[in-house]
C-alpha atoms as a PDB file:
ATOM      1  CA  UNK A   1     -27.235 -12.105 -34.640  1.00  0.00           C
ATOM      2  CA  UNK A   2     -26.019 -15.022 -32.790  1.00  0.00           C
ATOM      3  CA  UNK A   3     -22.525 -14.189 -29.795  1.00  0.00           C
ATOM      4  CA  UNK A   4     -20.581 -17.121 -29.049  1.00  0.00           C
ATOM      5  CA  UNK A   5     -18.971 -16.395 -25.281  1.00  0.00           C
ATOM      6  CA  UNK A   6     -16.285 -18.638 -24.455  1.00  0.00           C
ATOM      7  CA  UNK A   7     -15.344 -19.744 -21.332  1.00  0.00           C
ATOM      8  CA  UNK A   8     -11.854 -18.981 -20.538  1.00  0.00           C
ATOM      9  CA  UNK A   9     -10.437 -21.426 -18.238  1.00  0.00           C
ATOM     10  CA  UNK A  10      -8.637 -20.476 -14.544  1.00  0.00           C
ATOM     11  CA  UNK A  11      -5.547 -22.030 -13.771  1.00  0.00           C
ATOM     12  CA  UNK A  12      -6.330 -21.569  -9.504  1.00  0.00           C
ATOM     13  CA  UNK A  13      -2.922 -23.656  -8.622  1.00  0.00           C
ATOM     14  CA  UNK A  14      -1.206 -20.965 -10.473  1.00  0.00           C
ATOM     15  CA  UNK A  15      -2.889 -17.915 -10.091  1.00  0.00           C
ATOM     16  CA  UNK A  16      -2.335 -18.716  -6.223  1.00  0.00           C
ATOM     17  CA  UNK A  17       1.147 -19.380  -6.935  1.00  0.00           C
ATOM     18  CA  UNK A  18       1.332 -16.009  -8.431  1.00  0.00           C
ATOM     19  CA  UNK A  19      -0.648 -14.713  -5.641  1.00  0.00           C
ATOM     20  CA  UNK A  20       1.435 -16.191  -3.182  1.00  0.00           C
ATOM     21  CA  UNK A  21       4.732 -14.673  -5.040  1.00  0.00           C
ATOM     22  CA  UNK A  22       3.052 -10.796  -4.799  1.00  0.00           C
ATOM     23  CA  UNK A  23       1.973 -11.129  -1.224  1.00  0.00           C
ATOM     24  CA  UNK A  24       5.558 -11.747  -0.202  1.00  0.00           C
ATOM     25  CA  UNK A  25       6.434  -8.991  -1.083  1.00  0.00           C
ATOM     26  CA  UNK A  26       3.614  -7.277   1.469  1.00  0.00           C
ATOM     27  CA  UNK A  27       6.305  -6.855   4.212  1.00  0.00           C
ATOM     28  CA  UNK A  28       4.672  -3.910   6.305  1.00  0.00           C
ATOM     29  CA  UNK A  29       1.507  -2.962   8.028  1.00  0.00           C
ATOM     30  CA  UNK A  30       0.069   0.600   6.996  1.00  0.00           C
ATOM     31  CA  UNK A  31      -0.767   0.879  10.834  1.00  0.00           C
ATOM     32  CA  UNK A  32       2.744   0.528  11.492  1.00  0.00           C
ATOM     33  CA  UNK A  33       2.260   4.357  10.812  1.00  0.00           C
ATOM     34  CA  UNK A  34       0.083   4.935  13.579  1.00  0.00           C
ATOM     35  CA  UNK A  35       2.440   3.420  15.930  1.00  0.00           C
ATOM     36  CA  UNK A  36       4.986   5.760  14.505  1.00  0.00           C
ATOM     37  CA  UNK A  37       3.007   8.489  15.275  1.00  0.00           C
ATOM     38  CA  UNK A  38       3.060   8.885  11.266  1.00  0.00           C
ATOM     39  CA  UNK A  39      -0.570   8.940  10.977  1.00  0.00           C
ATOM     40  CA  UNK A  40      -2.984  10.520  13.951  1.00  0.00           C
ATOM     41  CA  UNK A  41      -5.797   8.263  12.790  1.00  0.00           C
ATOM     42  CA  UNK A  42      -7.699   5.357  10.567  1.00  0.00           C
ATOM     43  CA  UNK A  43      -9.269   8.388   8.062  1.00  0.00           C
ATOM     44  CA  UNK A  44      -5.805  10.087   7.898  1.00  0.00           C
ATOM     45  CA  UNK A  45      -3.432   6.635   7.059  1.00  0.00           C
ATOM     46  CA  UNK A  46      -6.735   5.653   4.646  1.00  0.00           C
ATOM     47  CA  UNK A  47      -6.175   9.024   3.143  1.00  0.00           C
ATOM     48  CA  UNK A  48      -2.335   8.489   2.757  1.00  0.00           C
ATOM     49  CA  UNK A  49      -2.910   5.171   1.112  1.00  0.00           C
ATOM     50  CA  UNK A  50      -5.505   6.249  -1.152  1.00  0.00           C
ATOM     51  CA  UNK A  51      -3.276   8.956  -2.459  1.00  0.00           C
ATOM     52  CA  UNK A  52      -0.289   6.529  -2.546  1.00  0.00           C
ATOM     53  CA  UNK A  53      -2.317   3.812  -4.782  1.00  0.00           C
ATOM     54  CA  UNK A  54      -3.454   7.036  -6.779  1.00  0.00           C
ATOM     55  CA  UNK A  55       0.171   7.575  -7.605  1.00  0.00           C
ATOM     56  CA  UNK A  56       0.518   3.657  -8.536  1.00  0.00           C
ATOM     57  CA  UNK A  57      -2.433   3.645 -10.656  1.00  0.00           C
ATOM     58  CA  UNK A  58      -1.049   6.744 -12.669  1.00  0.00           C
ATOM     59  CA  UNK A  59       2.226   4.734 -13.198  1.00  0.00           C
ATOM     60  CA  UNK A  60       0.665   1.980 -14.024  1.00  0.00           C
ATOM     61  CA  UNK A  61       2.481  -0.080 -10.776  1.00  0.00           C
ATOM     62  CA  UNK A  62       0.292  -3.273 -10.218  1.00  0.00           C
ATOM     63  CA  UNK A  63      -2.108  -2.435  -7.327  1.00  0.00           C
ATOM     64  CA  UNK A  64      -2.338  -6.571  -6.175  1.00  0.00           C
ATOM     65  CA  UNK A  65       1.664  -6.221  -5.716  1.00  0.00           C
ATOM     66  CA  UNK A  66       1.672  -3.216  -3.302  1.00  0.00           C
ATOM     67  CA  UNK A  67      -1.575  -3.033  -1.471  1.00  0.00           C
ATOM     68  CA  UNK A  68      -3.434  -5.535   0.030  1.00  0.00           C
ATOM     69  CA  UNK A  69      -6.424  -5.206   2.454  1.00  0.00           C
ATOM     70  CA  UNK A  70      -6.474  -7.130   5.774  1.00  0.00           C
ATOM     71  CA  UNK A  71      -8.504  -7.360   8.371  1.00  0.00           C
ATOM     72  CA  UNK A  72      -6.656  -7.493  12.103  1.00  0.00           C
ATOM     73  CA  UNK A  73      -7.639  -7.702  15.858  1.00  0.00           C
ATOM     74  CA  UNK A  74      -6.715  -3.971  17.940  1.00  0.00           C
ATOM     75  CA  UNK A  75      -7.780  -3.655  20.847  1.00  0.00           C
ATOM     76  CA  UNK A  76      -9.939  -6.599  20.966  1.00  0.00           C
ATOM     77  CA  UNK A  77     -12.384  -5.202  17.843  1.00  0.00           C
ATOM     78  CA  UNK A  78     -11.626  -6.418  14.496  1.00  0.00           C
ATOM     79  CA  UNK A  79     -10.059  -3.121  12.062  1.00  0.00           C
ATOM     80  CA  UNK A  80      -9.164  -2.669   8.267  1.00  0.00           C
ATOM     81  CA  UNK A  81      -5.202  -2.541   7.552  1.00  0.00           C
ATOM     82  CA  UNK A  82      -3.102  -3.286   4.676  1.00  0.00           C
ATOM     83  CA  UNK A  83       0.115  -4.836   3.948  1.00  0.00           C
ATOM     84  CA  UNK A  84       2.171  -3.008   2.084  1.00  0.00           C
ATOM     85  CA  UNK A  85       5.331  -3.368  -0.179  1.00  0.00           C
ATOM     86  CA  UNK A  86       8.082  -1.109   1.205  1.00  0.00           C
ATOM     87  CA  UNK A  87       7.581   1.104  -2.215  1.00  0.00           C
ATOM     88  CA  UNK A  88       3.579   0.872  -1.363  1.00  0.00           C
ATOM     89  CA  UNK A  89       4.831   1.938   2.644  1.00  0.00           C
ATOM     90  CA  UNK A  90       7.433   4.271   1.229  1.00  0.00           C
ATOM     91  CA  UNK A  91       4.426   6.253  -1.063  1.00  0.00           C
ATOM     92  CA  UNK A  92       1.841   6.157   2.187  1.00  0.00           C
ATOM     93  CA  UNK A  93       4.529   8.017   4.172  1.00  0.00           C
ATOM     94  CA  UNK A  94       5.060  10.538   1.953  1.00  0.00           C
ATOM     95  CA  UNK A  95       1.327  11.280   1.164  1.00  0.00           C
ATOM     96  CA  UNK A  96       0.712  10.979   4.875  1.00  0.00           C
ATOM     97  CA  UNK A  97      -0.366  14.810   6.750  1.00  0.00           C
ATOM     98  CA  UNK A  98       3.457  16.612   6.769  1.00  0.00           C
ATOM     99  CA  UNK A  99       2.314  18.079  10.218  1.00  0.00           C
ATOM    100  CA  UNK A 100       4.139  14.896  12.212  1.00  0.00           C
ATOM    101  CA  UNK A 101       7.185  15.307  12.602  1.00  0.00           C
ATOM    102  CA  UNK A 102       7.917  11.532  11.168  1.00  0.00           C
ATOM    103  CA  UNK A 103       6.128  12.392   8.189  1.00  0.00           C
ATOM    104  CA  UNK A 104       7.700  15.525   7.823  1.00  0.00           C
ATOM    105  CA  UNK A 105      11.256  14.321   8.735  1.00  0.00           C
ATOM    106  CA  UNK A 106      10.682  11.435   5.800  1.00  0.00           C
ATOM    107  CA  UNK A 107      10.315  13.669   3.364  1.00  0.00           C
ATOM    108  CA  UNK A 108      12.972  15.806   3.729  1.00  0.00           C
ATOM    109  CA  UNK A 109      15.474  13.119   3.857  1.00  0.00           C
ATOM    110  CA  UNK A 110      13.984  11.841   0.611  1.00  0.00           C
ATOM    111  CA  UNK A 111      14.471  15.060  -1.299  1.00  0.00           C
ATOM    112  CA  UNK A 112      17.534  15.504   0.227  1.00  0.00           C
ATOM    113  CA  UNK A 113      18.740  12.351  -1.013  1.00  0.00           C
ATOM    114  CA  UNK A 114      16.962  12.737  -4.187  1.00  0.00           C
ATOM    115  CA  UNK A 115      19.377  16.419  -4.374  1.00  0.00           C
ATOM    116  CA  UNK A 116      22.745  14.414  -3.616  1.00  0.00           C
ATOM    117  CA  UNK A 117      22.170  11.985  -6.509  1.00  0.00           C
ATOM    118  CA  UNK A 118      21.415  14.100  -9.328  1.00  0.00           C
END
């Protein structure tokens, strides 16, 4: 039996055009929850994102345009982040531990606005 692969062929000008396009939208830090008091630590907001990307994946939103891992300087030691679309941030928050008060607070001004529009 004889396979023929074919190479496909990568447009890279384009692709990091495209690239370029998605990460704009990246306009927030997921430790920006930390500083919000959000998050208590790294393992919680990783927990929070993991759930919010869950919920992504399930509605089939594009990962690349939402969640993006960086790598940024705190506290003179290099640490994981990610930049976040405000829907990606948005998602974090309200998969983040309801125990703070910000996290808490968040979500019941979501469903309450959810309640006055229907």
């Amino acid at each position: 039996m004889l396979v023929t692969i074919e190479q496909t062929r990568t447009y890279a000008p384009l692709e990091n055009f495209l690239e370029s396009l998605a990460e704009k939208e990246l306009t927030c830090y997921a430790s920006d929850l930390l500083q919000q008091q959000g998050c208590e630590s790294m393992d919680e907001l990783s927990h929070a994102i993991r759930r919010a990307s869950e919920v992504c994946s399930c509605m089939h939103v594009p990962l690349h345009e939402n969640f993006k891992p960086v790598y940024r300087s705190r506290n003179g030691e290099v640490v994981q982040d990610w930049r976040l679309s405000p829907m990606a941030y948005m998602l974090t928050m309200l998969n983040a531990d309801a125990k703070s008060e910000v996290v808490a607070r968040t979500q019941l001004e979501m469903v309450r606005r959810f309640l006055n529009k229907a």
